[in-house]
Protein backbone atom coordinates (compact mmCIF):
# COMPACT_ATOMS: atom_id res chain seq x y z
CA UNK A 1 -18.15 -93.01 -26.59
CA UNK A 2 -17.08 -89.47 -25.13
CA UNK A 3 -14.50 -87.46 -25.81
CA UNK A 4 -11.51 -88.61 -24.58
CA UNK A 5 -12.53 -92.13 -25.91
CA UNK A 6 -12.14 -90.35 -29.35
CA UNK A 7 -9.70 -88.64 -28.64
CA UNK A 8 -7.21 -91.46 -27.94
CA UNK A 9 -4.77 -92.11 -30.97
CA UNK A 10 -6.28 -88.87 -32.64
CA UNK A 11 -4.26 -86.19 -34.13
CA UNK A 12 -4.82 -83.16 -31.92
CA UNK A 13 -3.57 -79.81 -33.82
CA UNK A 14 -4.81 -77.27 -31.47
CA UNK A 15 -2.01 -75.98 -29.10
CA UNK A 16 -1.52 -72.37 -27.53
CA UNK A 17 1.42 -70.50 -25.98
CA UNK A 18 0.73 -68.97 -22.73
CA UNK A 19 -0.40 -71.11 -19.56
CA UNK A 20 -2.25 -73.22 -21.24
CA UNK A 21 0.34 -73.69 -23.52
CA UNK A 22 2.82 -74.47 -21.02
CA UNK A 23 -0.20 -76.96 -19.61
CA UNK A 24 0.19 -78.60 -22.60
CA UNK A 25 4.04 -78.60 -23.52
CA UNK A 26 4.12 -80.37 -20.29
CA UNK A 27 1.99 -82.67 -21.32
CA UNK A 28 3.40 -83.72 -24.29
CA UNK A 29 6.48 -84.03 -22.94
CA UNK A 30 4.77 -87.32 -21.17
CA UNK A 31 3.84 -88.64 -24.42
CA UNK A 32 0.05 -88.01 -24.68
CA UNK A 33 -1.47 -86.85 -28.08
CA UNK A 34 2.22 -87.34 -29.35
CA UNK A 35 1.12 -87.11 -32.44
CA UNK A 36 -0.36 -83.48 -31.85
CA UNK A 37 3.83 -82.44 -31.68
CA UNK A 38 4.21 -82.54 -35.45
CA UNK A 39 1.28 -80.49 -35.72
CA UNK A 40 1.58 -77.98 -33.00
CA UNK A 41 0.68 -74.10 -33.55
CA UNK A 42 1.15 -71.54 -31.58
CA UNK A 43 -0.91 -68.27 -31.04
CA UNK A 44 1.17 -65.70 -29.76
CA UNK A 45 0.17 -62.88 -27.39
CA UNK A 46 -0.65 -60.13 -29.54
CA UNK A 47 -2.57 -56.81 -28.63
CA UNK A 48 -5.74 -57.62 -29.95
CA UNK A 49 -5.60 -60.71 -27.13
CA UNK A 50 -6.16 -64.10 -28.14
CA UNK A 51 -8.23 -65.58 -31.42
CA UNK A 52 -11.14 -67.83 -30.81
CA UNK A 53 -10.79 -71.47 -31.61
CA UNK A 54 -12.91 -72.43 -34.22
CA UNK A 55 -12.85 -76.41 -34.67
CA UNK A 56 -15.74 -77.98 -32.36
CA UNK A 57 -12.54 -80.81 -31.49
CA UNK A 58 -10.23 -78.31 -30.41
CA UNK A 59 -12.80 -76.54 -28.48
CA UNK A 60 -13.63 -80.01 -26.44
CA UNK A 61 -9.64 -80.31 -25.76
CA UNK A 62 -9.30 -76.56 -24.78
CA UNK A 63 -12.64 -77.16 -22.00
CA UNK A 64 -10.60 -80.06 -21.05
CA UNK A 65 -7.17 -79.14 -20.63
CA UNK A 66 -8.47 -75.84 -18.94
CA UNK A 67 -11.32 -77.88 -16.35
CA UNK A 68 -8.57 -80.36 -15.36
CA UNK A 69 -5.47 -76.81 -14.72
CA UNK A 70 -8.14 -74.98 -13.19
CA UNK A 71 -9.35 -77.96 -10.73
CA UNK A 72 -5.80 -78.51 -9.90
CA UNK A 73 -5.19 -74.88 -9.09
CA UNK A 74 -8.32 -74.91 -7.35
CA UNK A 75 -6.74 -77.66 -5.26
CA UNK A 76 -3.58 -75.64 -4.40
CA UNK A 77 -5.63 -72.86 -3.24
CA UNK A 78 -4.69 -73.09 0.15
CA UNK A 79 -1.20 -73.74 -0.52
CA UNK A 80 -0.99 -77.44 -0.41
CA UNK A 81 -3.46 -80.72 -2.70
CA UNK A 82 -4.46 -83.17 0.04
CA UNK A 83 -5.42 -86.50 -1.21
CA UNK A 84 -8.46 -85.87 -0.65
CA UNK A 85 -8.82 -83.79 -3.13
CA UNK A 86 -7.16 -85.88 -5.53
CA UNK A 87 -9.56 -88.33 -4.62
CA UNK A 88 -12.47 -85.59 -4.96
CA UNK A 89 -11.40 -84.86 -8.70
CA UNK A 90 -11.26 -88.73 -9.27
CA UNK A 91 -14.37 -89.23 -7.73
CA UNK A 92 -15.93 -86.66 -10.29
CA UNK A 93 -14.32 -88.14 -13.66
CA UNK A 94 -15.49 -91.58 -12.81
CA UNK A 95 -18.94 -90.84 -11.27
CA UNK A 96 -20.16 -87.75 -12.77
CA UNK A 97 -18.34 -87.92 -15.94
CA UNK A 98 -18.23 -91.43 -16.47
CA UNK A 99 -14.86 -92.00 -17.71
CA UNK A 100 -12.51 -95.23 -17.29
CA UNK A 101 -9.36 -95.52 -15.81
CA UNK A 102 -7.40 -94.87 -19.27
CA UNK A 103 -9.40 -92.03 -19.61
CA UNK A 104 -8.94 -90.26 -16.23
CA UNK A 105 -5.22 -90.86 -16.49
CA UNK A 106 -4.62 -88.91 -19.50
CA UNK A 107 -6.70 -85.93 -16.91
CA UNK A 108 -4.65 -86.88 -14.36
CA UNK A 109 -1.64 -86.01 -15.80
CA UNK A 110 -2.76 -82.62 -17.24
CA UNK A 111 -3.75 -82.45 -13.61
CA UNK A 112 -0.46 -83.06 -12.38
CA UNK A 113 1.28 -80.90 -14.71
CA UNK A 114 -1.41 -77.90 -14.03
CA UNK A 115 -0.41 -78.62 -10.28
CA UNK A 116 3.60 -78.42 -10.65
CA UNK A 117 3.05 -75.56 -13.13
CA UNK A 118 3.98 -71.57 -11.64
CA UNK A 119 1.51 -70.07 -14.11
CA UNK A 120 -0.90 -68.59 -12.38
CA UNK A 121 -4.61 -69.56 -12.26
CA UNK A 122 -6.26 -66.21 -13.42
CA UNK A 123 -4.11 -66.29 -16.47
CA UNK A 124 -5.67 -69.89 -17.50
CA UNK A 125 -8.76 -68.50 -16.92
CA UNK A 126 -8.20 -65.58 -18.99
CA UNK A 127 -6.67 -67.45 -21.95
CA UNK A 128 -9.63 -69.83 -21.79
CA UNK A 129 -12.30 -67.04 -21.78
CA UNK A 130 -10.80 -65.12 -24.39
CA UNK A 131 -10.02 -68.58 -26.83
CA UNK A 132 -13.91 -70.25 -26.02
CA UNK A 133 -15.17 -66.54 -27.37
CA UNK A 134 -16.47 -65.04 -24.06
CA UNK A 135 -19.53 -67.36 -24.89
CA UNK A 136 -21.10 -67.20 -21.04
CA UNK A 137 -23.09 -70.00 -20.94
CA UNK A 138 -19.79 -72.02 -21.66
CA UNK A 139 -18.07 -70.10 -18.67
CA UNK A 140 -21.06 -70.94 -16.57
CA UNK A 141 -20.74 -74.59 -17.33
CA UNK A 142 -17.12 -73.68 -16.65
CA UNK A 143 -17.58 -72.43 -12.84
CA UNK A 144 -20.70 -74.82 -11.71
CA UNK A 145 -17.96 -77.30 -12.52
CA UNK A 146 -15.62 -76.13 -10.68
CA UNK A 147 -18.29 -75.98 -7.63
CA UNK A 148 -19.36 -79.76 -8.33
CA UNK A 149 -15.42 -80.74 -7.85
CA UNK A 150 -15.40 -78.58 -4.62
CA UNK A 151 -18.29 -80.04 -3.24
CA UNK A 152 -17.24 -83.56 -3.98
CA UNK A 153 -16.00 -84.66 -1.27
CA UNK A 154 -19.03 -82.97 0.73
CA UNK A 155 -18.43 -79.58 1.97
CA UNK A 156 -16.80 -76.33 0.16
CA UNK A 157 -13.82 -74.92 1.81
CA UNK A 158 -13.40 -71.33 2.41
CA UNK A 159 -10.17 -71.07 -0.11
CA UNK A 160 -12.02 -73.04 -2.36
CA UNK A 161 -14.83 -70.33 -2.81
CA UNK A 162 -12.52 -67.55 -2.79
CA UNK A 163 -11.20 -68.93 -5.99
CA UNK A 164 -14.45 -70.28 -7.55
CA UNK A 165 -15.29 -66.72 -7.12
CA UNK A 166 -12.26 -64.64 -8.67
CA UNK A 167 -12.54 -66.98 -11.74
CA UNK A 168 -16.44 -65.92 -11.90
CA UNK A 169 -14.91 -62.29 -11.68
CA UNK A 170 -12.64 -63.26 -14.49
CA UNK A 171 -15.53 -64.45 -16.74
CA UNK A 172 -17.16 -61.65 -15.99
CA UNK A 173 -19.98 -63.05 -14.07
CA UNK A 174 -22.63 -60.96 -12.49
CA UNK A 175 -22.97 -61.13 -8.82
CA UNK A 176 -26.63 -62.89 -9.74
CA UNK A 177 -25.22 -65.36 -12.10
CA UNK A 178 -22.19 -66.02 -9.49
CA UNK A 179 -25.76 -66.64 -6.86
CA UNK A 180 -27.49 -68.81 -9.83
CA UNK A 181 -24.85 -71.18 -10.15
CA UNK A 182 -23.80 -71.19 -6.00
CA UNK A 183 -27.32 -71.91 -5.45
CA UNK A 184 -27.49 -75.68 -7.25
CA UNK A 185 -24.72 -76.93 -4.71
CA UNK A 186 -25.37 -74.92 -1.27
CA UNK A 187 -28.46 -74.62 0.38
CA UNK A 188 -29.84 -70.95 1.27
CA UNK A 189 -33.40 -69.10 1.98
CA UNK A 190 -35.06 -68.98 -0.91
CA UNK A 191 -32.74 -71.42 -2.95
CA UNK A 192 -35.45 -71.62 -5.91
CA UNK A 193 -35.29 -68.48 -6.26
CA UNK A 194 -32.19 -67.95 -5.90
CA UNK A 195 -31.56 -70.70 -9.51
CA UNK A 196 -34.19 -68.47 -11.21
CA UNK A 197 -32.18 -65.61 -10.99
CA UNK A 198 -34.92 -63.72 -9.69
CA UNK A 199 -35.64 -61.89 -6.33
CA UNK A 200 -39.01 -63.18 -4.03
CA UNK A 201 -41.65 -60.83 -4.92
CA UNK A 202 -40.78 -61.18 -8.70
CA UNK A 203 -44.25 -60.74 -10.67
CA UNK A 204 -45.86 -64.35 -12.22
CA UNK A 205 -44.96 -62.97 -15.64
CA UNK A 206 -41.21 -62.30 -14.63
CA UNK A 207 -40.81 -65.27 -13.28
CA UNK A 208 -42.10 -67.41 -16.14
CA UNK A 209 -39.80 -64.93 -18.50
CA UNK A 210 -36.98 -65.79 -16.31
CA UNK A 211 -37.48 -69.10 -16.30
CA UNK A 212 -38.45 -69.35 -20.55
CA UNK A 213 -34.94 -67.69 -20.82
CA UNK A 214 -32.94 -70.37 -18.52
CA UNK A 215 -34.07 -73.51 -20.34
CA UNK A 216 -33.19 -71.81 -23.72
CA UNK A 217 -29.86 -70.35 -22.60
CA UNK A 218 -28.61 -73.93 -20.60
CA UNK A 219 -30.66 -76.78 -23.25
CA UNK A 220 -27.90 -79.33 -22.72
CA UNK A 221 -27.54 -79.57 -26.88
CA UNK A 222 -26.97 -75.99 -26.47
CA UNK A 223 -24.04 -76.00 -24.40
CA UNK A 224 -22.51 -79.22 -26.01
CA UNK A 225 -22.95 -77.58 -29.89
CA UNK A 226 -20.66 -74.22 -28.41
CA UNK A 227 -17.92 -76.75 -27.55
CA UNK A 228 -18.63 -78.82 -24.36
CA UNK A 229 -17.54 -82.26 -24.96
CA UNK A 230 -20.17 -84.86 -24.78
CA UNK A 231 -19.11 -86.36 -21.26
CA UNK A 232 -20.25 -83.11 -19.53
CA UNK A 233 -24.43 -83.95 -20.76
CA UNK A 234 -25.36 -85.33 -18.01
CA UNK A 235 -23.79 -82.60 -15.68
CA UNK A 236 -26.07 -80.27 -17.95
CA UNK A 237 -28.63 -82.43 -17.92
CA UNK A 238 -28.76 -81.91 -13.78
CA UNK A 239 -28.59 -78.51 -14.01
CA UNK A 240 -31.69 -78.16 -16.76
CA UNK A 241 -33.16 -80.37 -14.32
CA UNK A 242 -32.32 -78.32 -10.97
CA UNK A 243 -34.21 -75.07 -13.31
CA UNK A 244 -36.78 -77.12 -13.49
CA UNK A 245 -36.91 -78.36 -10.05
CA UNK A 246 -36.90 -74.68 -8.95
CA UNK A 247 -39.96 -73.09 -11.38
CA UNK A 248 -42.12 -75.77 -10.16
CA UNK A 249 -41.50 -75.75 -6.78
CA UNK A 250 -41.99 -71.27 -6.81
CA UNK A 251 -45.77 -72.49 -8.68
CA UNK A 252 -46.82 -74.75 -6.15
CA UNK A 253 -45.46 -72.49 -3.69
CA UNK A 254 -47.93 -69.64 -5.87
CA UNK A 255 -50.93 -71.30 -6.86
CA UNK A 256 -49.38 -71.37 -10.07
């Protein structure tokens, strides 16, 4: 059972203030994880910036509630959500996440609400990063989801990648990271490479470093024990097997 299977009829006590708590007062307003209302707290904005979450539970809501507010802003990003790419986002619960209909309506509505909502798209981002505890290879989960919902319904649109790439900005993303990730969903010279992180005329003992350090950082247990929830496996599961894909292609390529 995933997450949201769990989750259902669960006491939820994380809550925020800020965008994503507005996400989420929204929400509840529509009756889901009512029972989370009697135990709401909220952080406030303080100088230090916002505390980590701590609870593996609350971190699987927070990826959540931020995935589905930063799709639907992605959405927006050219100023109006075609159904299209309602249908994209559906398409991507149900197929690539798995999840039944009960499931992807309780998404869909922090969807919605994300949608309707005037806070603004880096400051979700920047509340997520700060309460998931700048952990990167969460954020990179974080934006090669947000390219597998762009590319769902085939191609990525220009507005689409401007935003995919100010919230890599935001997570403070290096430009080969940003390239790492881009590479898994749009084809370029020397794509492999490209995955690796690691230019053409790398040396054999780079490249296997490179590549050692990729399947430690992004072991799908790995990213689900930092606070994934368990639906997103077999996206990480692609990816581990993309980095695979990728180092053994470059040795045939080599000799190797």
């Amino acid at each position: 059972m995933g997450f949201w299977g769990k989750a259902i009829g669960a006491s939820v006590g994380f809550a925020v203030g800020g965008p994503l708590g507005a996400v989420l007062g929204g929400v509840l307003g529509h009756g889901i994880d009512s029972q989370a209302e009697q135990g709401r707290q909220y952080f406030e904005t303080a100088e230090h910036g916002w505390p980590e979450v701590e609870q593996e539970f609350d971190r699987q809501y927070l990826f959540y509630v931020s995935l589905a507010s930063l799709a639907a802003k992605m959405a927006k990003a050219d100023g109006v959500i075609t159904s299209d790419e309602i249908r994209a986002f559906d398409h991507f619960l149900r197929f690539d996440l798995s999840l039944d209909v009960d499931e992807r309506k309780r998404i869909a509505l922090i969807f919605n609400e994300a949608k309707n909502s005037p806070e603004d798209a880096s400051a979700i981002a920047r509340q997520f990063r700060a309460l998931i505890g700048y952990q990167r290879d969460v954020l990179h989960m974080m934006v090669q989801l947000l390219f597998k919902i762009a590319m769902a319904d085939g191609h990525m649109h220009p507005d689409e990648e401007r935003f995919i790439v100010e919230m890599a900005s935001i997570f403070n993303l290096s430009q080969t990271e940003y390239q790492q990730i881009r590479a898994l969903y749009i084809k370029e010279n020397d794509q492999a490479y490209r995955i690796l992180g690691v230019s053409k005329n790398v040396s054999d003992a780079e490249l296997k470093k490179a590549y050692r350090s990729l399947v430690r950082e992004y072991h799908p247990d790995k990213i689900q024990a930092k606070g994934v929830p368990e639906d997103f496996v077999k996206v990480a599961n692609e990816k581990m097997a993309e980095i695979n894909k990728a180092y053994d292609d470059i040795c045939k390529e080599r000799g190797i």
